[in-house]
Protein backbone atom coordinates (compact mmCIF):
# COMPACT_ATOMS: atom_id res chain seq x y z
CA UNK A 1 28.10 13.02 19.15
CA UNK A 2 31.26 12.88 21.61
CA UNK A 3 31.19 15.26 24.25
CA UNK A 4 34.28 16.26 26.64
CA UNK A 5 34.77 19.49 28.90
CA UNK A 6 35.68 22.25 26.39
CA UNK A 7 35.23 20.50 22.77
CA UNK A 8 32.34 18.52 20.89
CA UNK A 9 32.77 15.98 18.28
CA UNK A 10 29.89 15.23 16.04
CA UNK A 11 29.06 13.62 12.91
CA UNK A 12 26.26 12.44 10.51
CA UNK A 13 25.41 9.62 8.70
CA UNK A 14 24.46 11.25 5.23
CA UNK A 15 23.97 14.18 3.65
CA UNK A 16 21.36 15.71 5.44
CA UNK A 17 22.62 18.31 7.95
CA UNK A 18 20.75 18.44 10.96
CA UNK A 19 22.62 20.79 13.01
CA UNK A 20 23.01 23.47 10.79
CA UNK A 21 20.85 25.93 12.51
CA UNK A 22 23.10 25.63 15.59
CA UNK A 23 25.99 26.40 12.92
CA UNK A 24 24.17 29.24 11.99
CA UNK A 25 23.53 30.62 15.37
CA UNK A 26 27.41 30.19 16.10
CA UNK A 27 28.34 32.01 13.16
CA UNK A 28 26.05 34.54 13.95
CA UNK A 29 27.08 34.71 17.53
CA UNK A 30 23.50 35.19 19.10
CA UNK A 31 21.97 33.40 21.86
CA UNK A 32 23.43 31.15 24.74
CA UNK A 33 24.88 28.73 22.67
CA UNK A 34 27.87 31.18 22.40
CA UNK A 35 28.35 32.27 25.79
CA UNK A 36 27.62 28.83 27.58
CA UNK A 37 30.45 26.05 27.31
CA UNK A 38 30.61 22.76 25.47
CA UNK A 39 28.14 21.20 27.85
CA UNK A 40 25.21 23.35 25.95
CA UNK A 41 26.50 23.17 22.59
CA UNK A 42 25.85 19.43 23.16
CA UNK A 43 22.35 20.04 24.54
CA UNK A 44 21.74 22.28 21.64
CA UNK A 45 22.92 20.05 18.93
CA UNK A 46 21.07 17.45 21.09
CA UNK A 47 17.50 19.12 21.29
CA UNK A 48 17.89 20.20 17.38
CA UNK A 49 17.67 16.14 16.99
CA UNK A 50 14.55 16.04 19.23
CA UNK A 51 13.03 19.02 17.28
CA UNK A 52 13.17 17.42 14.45
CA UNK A 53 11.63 13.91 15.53
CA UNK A 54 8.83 16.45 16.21
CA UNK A 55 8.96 17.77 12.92
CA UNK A 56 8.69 14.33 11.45
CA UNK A 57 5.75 12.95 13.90
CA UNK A 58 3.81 16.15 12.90
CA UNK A 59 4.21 14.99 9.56
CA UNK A 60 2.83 10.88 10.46
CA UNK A 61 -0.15 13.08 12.34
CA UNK A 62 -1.33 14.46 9.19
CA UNK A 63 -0.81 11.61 7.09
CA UNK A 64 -2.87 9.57 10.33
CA UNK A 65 -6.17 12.65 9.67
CA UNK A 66 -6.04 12.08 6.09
CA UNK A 67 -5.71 8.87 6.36
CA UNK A 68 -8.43 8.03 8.70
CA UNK A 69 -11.06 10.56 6.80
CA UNK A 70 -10.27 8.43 3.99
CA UNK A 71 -11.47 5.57 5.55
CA UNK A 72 -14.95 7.22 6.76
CA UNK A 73 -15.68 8.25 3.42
CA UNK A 74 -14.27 5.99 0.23
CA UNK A 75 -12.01 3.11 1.46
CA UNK A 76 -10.23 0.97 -1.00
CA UNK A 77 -7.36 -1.35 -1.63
CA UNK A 78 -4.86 1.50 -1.47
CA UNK A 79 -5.75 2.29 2.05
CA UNK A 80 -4.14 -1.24 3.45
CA UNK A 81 -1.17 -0.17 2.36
CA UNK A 82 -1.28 3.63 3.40
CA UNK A 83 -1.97 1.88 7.06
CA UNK A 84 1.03 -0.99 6.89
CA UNK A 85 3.50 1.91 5.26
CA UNK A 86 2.89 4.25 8.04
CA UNK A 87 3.18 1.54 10.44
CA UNK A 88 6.52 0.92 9.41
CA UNK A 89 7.68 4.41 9.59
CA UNK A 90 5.64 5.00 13.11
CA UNK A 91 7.98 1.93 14.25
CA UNK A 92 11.10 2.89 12.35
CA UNK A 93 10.95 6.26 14.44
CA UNK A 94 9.99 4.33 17.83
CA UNK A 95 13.76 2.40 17.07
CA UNK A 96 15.32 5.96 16.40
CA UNK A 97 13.90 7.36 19.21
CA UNK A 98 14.46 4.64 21.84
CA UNK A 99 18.26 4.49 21.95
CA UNK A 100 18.23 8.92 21.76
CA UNK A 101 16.16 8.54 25.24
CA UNK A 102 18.12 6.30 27.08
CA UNK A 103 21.34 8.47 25.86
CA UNK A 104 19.55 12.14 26.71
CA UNK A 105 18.58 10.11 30.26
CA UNK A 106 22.07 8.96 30.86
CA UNK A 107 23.13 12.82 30.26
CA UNK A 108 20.70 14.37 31.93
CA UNK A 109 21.42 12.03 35.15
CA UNK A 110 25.20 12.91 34.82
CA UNK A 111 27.33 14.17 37.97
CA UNK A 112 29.98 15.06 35.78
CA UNK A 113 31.67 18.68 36.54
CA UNK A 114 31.86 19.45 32.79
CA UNK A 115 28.05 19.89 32.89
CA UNK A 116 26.84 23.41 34.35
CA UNK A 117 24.21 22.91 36.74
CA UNK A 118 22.53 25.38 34.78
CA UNK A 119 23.03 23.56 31.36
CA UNK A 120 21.54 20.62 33.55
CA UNK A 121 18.20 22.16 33.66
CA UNK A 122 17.88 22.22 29.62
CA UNK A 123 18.93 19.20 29.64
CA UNK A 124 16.87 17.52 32.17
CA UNK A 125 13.67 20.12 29.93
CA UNK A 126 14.97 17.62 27.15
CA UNK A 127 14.92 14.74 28.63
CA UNK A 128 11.29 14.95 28.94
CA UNK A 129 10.17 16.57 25.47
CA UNK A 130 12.05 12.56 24.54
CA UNK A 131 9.46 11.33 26.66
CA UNK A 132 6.60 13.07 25.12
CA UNK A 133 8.11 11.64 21.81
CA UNK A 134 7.84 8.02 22.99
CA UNK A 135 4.16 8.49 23.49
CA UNK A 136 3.15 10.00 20.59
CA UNK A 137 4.78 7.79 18.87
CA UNK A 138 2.64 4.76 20.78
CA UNK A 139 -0.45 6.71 20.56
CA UNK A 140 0.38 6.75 17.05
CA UNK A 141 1.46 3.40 16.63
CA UNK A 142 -2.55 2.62 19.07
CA UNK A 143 -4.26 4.76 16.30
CA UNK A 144 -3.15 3.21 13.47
CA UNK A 145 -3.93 -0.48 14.90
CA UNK A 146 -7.54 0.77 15.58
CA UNK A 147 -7.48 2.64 11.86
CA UNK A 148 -6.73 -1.18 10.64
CA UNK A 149 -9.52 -2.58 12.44
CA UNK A 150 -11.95 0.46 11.16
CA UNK A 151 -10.52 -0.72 7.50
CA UNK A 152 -12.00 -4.02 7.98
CA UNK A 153 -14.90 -2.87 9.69
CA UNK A 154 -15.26 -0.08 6.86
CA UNK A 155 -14.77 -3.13 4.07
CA UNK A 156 -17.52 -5.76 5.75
CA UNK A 157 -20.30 -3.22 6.26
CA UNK A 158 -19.56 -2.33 2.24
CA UNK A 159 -19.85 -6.01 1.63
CA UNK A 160 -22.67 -6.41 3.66
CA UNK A 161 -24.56 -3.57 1.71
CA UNK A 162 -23.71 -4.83 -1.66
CA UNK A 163 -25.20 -8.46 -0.60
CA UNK A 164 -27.78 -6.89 1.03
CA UNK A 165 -29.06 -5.17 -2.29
CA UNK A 166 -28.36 -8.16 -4.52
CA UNK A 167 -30.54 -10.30 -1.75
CA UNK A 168 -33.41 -7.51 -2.27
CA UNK A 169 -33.19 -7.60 -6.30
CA UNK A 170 -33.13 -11.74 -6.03
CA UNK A 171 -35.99 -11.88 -3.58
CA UNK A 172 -38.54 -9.40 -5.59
CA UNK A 173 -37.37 -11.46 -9.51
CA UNK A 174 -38.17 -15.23 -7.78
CA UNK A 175 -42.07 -14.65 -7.79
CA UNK A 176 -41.55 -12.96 -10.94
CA UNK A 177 -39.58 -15.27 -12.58
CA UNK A 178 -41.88 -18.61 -10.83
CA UNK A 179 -45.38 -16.40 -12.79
CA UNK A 180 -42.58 -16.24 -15.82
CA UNK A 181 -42.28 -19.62 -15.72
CA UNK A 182 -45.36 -21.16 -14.57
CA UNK A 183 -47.32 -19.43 -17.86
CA UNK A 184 -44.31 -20.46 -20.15
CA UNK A 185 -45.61 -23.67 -19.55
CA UNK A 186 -47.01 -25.00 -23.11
CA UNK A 187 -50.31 -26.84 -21.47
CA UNK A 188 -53.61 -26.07 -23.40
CA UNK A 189 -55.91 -26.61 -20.87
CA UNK A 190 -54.52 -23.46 -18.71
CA UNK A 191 -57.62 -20.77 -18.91
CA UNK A 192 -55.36 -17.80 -18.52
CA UNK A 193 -53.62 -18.40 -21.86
CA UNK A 194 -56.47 -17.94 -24.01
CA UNK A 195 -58.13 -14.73 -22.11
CA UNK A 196 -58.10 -11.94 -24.15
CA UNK A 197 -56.21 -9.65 -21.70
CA UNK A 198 -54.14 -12.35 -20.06
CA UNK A 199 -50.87 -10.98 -20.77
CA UNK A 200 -51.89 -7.27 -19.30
CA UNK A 201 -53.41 -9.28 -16.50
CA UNK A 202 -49.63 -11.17 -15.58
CA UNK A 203 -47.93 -7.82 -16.15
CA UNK A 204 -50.24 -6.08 -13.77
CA UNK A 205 -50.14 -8.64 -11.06
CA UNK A 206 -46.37 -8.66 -11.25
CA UNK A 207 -46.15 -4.75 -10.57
CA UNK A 208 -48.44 -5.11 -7.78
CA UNK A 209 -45.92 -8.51 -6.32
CA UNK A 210 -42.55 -5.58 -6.85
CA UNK A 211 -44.50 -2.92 -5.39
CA UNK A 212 -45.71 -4.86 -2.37
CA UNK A 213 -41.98 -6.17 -1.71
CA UNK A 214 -40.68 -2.81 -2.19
CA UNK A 215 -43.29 -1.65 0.28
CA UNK A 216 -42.47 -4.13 2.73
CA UNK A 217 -38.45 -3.38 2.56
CA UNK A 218 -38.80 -0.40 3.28
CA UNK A 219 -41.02 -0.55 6.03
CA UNK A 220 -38.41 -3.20 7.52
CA UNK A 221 -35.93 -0.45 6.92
CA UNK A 222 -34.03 -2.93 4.62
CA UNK A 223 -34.42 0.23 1.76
């Protein structure tokens, strides 16, 4: 965007046009932006740009809530990636954003006479909704670091649940599987073998050894 006292030169980079709802209010000749002079028709064009970095950061907030209820409830592989990507886009916008502050700055610290002093009030107004954009886009850029860290936090305390419950099952079969093995043993002088209810005797004792484990995780809250 060029501006000079009476005309404004803009242009855009693709397809996308930004500034046609100030075309639109032109055309349909309402508001200030017909009656004021070039020096607002740049602010306008120049605060439809700023609306619609807040358009876009609304957008990253959702994504950021989804995101991060994700992560309290069912995280997975996917939700590294959903983290990096909007990373990169919170940062992308932060390099957008940076340059369009120090610009909106320069103009709203201008002494020029082509600026209306009352112009210069909108303009200084937009100055600081730039501001405001900065940090949200650092808060943004603060929550998704910590959303990283609850990803890894989220991914170890799974881990640590799954090994817990594989420790339980291992610690109730090894007395199981040492009785299992100690009367596989093919000695004939072992008393138990030859008692008529032997084998109901084993199976018995080893409910009562799962059942006292069982007992005894859960009263250690391990359960």
């Amino acid at each position: 965007m060029y501006f000079r006292k009476g005309f404004v030169i803009t242009f855009q980079e693709d397809h996308t046009d930004t500034f046609e709802p100030v075309r639109q209010r032109i055309h349909a000749g309402k508001g200030k932006v017909r009656m004021l002079g070039a020096d607002y028709l740049a602010y306008a064009l120049a605060d439809t740009i700023v609306d619609n970095y807040f358009f876009v950061l609304d957008q990253i907030e959702e994504e950021i809530e989804a995101l991060e209820e994700k992560l309290l409830t069912y995280p997975d592989k996917h939700s590294r990636e959903d983290i990096h990507q909007l990373k990169r886009e919170v940062i992308r916008a932060r390099k957008c954003v940076a340059p369009l502050r120090e610009a909106i700055s320069r103009f709203s610290k201008s002494e020029s006479d082509h600026i209306n002093p009352k112009t210069g009030f909108f303009i200084r107004d937009l100055h600081d909704h730039t501001i405001q954009i900065m940090d949200m886009v650092d808060s943004y850029r603060d929550i998704l670091n910590g959303l990283q860290d609850l990803y890894i936090s989220e991914i170890s305390f799974k881990m640590n649940q799954i090994m817990q419950v594989l420790t339980i099952i291992t610690t109730i079969f090894v007395p199981l599987s040492f009785l299992a093995g100690l009367y596989g043993m093919n000695f004939e002088n072992m008393p138990e073998l030859r008692h008529h209810n032997g084998y109901y005797m084993l199976l018995m004792v080893m409910v009562v050894i799962v059942l006292s484990l069982v007992l005894w995780f859960k009263n250690k809250k391990w359960l």
